[in-house]
PDB file of N, CA and C in Angstrom:
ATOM      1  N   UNK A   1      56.464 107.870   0.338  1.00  0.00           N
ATOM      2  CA  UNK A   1      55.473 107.475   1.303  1.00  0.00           C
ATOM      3  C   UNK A   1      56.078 106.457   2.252  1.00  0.00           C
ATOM      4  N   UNK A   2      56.082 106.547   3.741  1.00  0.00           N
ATOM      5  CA  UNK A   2      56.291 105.799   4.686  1.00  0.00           C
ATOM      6  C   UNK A   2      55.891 104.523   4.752  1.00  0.00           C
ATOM      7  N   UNK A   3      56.342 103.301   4.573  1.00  0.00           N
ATOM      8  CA  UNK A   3      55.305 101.982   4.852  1.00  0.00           C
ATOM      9  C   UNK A   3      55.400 101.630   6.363  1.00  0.00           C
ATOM     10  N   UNK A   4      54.421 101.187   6.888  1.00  0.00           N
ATOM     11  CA  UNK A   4      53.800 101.229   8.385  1.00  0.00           C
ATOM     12  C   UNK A   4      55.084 100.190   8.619  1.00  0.00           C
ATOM     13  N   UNK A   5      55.923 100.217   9.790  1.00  0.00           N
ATOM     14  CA  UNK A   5      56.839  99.519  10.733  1.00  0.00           C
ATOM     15  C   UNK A   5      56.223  99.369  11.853  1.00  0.00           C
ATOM     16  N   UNK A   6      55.123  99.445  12.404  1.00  0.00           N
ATOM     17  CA  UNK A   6      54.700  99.309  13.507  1.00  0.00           C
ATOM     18  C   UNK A   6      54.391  97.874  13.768  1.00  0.00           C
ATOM     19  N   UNK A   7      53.547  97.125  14.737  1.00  0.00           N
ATOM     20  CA  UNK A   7      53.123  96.016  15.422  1.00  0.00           C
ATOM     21  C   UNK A   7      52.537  95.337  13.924  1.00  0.00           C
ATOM     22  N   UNK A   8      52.474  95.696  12.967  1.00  0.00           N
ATOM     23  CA  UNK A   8      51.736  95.217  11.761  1.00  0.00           C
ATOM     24  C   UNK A   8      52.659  94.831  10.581  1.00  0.00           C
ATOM     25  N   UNK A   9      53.501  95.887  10.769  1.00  0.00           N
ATOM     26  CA  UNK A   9      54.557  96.151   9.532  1.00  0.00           C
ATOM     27  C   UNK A   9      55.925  95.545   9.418  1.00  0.00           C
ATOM     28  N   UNK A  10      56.627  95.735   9.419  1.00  0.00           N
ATOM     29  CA  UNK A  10      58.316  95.219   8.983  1.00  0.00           C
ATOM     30  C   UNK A  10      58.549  95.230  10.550  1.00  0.00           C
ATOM     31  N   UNK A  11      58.840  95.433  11.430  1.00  0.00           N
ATOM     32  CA  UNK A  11      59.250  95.320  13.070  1.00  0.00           C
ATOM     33  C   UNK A  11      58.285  93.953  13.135  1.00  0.00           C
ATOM     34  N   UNK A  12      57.815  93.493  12.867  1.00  0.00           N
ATOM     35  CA  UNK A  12      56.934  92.555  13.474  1.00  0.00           C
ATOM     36  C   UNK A  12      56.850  90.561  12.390  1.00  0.00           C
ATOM     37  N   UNK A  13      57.557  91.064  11.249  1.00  0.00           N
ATOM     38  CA  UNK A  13      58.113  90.606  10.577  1.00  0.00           C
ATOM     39  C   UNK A  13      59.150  89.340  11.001  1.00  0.00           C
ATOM     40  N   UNK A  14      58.523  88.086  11.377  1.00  0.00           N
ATOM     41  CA  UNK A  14      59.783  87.044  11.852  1.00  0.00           C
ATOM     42  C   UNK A  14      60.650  87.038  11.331  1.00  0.00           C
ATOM     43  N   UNK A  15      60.788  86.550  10.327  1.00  0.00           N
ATOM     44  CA  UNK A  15      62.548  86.433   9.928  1.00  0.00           C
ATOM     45  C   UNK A  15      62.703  87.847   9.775  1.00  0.00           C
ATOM     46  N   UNK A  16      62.642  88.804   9.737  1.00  0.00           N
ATOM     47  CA  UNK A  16      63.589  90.132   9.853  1.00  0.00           C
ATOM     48  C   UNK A  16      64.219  90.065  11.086  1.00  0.00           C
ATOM     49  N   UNK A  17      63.110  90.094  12.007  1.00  0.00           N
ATOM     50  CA  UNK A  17      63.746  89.833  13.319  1.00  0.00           C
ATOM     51  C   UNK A  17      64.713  88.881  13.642  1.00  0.00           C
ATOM     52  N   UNK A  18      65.100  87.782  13.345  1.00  0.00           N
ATOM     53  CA  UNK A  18      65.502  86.528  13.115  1.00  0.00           C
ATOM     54  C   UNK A  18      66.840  87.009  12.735  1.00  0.00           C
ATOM     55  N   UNK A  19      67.172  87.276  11.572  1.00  0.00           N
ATOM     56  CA  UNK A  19      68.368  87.492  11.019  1.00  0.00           C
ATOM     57  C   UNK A  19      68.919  88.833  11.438  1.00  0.00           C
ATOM     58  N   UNK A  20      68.195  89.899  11.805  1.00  0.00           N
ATOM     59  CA  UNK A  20      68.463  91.271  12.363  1.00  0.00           C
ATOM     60  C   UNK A  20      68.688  91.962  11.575  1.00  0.00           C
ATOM     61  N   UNK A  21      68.179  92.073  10.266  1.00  0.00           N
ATOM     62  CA  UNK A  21      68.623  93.159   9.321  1.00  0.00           C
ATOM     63  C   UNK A  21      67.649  94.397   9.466  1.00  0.00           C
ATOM     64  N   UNK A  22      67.846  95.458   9.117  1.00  0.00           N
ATOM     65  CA  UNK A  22      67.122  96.473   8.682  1.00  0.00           C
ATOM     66  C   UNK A  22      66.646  96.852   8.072  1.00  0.00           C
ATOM     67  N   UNK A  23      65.695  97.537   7.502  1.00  0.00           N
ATOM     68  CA  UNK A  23      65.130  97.987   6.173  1.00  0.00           C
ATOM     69  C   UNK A  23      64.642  99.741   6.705  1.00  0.00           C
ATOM     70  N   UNK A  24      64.741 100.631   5.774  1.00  0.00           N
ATOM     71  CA  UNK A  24      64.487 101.970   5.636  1.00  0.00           C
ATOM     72  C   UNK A  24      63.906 102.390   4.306  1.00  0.00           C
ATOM     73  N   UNK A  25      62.723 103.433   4.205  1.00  0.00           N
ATOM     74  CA  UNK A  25      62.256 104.436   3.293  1.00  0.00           C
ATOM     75  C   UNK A  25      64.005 104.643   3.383  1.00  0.00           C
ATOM     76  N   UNK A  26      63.719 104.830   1.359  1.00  0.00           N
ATOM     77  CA  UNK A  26      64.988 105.433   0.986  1.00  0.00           C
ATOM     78  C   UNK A  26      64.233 106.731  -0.163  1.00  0.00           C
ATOM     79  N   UNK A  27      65.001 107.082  -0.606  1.00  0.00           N
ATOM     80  CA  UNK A  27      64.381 108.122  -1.428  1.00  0.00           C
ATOM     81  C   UNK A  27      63.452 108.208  -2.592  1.00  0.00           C
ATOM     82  N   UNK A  28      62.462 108.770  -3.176  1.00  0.00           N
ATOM     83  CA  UNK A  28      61.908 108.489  -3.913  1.00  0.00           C
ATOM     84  C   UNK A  28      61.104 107.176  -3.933  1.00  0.00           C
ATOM     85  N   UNK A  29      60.868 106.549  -3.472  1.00  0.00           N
ATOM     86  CA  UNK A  29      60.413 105.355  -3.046  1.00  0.00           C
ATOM     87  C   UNK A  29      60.989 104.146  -2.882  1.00  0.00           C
ATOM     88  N   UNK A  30      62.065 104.422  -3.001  1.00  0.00           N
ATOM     89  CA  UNK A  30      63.267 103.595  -2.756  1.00  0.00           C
ATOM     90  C   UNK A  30      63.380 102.821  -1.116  1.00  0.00           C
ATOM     91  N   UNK A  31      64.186 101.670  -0.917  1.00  0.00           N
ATOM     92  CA  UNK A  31      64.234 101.782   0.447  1.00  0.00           C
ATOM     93  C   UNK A  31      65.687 100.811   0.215  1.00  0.00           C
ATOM     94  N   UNK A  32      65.987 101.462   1.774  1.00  0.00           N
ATOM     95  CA  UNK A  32      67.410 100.941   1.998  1.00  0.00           C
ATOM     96  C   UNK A  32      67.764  99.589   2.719  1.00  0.00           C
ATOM     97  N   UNK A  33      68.174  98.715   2.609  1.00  0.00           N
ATOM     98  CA  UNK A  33      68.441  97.401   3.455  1.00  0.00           C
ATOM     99  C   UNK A  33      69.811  97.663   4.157  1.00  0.00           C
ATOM    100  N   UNK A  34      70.324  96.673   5.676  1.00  0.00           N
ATOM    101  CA  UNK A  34      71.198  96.954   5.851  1.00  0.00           C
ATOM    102  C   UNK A  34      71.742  95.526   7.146  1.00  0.00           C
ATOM    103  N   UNK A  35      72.807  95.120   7.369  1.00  0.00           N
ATOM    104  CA  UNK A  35      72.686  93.618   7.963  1.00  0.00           C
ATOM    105  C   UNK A  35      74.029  94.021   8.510  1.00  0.00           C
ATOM    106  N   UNK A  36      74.479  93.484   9.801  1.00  0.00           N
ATOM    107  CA  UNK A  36      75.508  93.400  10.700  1.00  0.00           C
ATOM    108  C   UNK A  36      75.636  92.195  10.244  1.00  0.00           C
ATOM    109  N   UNK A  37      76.828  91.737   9.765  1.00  0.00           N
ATOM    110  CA  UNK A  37      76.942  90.115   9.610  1.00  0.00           C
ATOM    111  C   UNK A  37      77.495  89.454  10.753  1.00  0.00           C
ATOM    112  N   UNK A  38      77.022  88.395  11.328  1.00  0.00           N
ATOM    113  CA  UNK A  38      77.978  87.853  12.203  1.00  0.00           C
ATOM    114  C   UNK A  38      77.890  86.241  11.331  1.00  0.00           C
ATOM    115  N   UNK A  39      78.357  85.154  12.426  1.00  0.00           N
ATOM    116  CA  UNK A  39      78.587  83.932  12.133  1.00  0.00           C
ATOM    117  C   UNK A  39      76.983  83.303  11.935  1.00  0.00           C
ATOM    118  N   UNK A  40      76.286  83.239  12.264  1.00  0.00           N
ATOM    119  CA  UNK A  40      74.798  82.628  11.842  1.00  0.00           C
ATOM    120  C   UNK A  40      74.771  83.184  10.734  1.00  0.00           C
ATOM    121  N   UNK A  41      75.091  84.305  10.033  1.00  0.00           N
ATOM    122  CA  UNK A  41      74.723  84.495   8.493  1.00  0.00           C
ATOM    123  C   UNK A  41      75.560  83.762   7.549  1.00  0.00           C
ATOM    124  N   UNK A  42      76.293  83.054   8.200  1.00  0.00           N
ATOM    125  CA  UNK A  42      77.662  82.275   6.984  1.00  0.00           C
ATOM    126  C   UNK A  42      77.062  80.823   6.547  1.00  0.00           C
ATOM    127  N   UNK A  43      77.518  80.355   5.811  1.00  0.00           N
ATOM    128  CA  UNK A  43      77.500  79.652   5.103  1.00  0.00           C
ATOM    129  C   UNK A  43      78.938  78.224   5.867  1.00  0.00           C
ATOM    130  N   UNK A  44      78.776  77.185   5.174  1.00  0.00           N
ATOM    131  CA  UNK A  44      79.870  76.740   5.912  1.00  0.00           C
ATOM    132  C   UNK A  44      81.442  76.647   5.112  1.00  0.00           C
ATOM    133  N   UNK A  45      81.260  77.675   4.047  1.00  0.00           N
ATOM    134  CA  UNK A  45      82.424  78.201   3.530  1.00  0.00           C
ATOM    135  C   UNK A  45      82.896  79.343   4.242  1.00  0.00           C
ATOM    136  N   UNK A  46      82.266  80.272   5.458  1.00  0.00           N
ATOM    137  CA  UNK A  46      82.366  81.153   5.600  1.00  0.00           C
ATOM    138  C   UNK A  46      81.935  82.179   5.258  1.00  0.00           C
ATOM    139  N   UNK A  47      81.055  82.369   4.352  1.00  0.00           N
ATOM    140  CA  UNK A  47      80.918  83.673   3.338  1.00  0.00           C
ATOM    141  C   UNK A  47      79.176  83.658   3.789  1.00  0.00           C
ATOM    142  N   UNK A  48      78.730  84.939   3.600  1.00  0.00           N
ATOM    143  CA  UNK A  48      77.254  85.233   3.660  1.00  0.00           C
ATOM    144  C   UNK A  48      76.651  84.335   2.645  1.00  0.00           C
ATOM    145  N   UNK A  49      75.741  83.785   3.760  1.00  0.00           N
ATOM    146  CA  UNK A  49      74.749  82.736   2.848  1.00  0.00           C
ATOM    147  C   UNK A  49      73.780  83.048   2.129  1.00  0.00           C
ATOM    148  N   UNK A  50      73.750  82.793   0.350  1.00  0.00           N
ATOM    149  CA  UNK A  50      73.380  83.409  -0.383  1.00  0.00           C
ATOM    150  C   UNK A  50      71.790  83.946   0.008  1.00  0.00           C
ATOM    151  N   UNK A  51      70.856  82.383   0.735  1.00  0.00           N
ATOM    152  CA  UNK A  51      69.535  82.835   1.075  1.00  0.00           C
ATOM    153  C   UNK A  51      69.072  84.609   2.210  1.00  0.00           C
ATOM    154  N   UNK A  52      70.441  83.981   2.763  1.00  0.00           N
ATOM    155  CA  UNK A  52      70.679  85.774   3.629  1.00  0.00           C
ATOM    156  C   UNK A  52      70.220  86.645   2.516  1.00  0.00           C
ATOM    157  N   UNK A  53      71.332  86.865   1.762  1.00  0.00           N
ATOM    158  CA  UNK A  53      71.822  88.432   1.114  1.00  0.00           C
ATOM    159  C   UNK A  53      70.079  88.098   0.095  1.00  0.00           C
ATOM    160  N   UNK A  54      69.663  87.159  -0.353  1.00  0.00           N
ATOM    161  CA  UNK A  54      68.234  86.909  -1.121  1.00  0.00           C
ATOM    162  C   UNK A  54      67.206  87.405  -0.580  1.00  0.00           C
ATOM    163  N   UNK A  55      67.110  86.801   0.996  1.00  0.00           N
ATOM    164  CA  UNK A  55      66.117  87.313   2.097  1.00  0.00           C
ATOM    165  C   UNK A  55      65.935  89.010   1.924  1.00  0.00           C
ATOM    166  N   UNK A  56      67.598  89.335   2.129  1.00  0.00           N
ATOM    167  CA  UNK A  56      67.455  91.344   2.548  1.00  0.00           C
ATOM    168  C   UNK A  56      66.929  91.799   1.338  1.00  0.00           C
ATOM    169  N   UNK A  57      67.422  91.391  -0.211  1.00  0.00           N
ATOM    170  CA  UNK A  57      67.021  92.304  -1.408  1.00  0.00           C
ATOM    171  C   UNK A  57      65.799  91.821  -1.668  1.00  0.00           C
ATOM    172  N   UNK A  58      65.316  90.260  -1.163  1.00  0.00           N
ATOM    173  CA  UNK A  58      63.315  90.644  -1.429  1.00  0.00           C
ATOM    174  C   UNK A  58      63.276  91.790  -0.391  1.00  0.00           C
ATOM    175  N   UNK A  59      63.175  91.405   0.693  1.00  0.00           N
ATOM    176  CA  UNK A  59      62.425  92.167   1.744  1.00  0.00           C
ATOM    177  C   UNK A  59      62.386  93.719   1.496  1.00  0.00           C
ATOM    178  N   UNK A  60      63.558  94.245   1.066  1.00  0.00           N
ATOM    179  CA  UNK A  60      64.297  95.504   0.744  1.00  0.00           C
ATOM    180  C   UNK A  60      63.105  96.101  -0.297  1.00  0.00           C
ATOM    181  N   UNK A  61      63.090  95.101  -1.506  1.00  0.00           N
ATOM    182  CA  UNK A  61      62.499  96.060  -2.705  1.00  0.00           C
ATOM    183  C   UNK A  61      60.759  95.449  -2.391  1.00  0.00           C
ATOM    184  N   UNK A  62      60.636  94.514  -1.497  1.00  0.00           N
ATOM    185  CA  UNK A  62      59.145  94.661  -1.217  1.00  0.00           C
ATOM    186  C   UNK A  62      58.464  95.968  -0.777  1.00  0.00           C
ATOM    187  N   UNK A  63      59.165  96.340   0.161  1.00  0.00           N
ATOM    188  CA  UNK A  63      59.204  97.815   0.764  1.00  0.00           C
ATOM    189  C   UNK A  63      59.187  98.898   0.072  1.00  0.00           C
ATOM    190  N   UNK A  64      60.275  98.733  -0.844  1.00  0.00           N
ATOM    191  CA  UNK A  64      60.065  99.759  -1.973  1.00  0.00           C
ATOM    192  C   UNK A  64      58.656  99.681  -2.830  1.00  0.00           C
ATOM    193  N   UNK A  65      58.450  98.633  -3.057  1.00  0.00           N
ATOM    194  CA  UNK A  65      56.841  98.788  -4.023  1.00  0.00           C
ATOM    195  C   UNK A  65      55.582  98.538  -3.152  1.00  0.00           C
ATOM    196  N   UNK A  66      55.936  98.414  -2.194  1.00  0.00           N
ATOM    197  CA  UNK A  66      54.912  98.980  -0.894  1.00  0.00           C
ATOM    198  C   UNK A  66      54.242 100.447  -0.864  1.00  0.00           C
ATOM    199  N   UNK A  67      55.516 100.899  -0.941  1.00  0.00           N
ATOM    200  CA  UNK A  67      56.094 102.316  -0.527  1.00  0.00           C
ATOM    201  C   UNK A  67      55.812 102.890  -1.980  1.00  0.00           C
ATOM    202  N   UNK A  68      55.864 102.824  -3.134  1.00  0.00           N
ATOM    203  CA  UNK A  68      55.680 103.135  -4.650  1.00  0.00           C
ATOM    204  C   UNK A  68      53.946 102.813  -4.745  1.00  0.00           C
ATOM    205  N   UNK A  69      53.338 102.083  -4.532  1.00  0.00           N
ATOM    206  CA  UNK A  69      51.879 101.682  -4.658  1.00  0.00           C
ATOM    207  C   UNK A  69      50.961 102.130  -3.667  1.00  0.00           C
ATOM    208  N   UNK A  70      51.541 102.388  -2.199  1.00  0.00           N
ATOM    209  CA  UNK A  70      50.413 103.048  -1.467  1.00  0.00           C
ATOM    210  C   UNK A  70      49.417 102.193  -0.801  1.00  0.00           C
ATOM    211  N   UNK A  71      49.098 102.516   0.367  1.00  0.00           N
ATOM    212  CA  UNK A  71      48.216 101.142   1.386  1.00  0.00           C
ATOM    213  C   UNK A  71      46.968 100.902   0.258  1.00  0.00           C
ATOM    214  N   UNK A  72      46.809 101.515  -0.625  1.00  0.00           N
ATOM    215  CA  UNK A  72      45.282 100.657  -0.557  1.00  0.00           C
ATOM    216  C   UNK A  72      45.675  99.688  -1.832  1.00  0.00           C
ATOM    217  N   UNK A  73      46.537  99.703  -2.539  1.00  0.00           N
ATOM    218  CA  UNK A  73      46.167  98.773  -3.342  1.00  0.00           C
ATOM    219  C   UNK A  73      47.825  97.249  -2.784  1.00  0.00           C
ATOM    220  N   UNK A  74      46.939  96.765  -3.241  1.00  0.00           N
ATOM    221  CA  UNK A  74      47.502  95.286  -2.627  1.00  0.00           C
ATOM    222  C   UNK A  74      47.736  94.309  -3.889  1.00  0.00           C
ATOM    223  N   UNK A  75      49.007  93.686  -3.937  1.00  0.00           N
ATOM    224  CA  UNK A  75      49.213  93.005  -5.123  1.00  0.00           C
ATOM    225  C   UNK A  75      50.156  91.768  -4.652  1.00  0.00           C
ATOM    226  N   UNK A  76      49.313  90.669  -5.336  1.00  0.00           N
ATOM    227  CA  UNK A  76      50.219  89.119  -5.203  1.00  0.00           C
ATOM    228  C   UNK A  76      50.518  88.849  -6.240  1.00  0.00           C
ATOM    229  N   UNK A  77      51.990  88.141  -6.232  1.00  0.00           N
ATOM    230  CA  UNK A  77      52.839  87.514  -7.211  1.00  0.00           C
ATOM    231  C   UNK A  77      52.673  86.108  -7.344  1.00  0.00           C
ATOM    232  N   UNK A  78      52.985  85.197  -8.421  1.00  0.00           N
ATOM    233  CA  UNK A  78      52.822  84.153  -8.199  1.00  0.00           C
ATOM    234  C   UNK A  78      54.650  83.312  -8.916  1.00  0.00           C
TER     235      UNK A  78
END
């Protein structure tokens, strides 16, 4: 099942936008994440900053159990 990307959905999403990563329906309800790294994603060792690569795999598998559960039911974590 598709989760809405429109004016509501993941496109509209600040920090996605922010950092510029991607997210995609992947198979089975799966979804795919995906990030161009440049220098704002580093760290000042150089290396992708861990909250980055943290940010894409929530956002990533939110999507996926978006996408696994279906618009009507709605669930918070604590």
């Amino acid at each position: 099942m598709a989760v809405d990307t429109g004016a509501e959905g993941y496109d509209a999403f600040t920090l996605r936008s922010f950092l510029e990563f991607d997210i995609r329906d992947g198979p089975d309800g799966a979804a795919v994440g995906s990030l161009d790294v440049d220098d704002r994603h580093l760290n000042p060792n150089g290396i992708v900053h861990g909250g980055v690569v943290f940010t894409l795999a929530d956002t990533a598998m939110g999507r996926a159990r978006m996408a696994a559960l279906g618009p009507d039911l709605k669930v918070h974590d604590l």
